[in-house]
Protein backbone atom coordinates (compact mmCIF):
# COMPACT_ATOMS: atom_id res chain seq x y z
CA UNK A 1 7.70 6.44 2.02
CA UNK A 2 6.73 9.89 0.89
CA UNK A 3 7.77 8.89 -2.31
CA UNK A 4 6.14 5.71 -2.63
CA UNK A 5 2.82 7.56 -2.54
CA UNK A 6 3.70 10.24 -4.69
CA UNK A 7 4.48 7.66 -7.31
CA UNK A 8 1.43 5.78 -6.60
CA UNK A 9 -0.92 8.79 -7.13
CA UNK A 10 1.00 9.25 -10.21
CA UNK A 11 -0.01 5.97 -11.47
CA UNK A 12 -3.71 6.38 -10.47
CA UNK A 13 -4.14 9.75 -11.98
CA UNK A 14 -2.76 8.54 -15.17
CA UNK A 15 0.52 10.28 -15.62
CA UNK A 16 0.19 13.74 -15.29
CA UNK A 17 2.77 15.87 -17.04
CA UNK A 18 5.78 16.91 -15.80
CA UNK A 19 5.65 20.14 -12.80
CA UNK A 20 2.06 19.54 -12.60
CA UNK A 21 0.82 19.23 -8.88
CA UNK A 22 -0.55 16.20 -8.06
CA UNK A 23 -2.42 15.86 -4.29
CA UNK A 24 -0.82 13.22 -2.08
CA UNK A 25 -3.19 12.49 0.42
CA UNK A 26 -0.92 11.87 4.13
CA UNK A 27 -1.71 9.07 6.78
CA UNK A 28 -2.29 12.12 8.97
CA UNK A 29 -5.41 13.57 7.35
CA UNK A 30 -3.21 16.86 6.33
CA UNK A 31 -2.93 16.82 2.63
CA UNK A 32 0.27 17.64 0.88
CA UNK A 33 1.26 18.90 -2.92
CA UNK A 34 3.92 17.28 -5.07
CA UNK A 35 5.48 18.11 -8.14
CA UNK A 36 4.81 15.38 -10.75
CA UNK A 37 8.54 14.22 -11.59
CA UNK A 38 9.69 16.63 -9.12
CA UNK A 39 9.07 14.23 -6.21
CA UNK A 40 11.63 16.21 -3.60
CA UNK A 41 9.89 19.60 -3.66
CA UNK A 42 7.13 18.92 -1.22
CA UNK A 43 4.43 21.98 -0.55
CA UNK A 44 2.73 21.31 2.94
CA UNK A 45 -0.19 22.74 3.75
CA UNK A 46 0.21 23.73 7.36
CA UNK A 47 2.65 26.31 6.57
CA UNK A 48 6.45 26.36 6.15
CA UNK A 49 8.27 25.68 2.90
């Protein structure tokens, strides 16, 4: 699901290139940072890795 948003903010901010952060806002409210093309390595922003 994750995913699915990642690549969807992808798409609407035009392809950025690759291991540039992209913001993926979350159903919860808490935004989260994703690697363009690197769509495993999550960075949350209320703490932990």
């Amino acid at each position: 699901m994750i995913e699915d948003k990642i690549k969807e903010c992808v798409r609407r901010s035009g392809h950025p290139r690759p291991g540039s952060r992209i913001l993926v806002a979350m159903s919860g409210g808490k935004d989260s940072f994703a690697v363009a093309f690197g769509l495993k390595r999550l960075e949350v922003g209320t703490g932990g890795r």
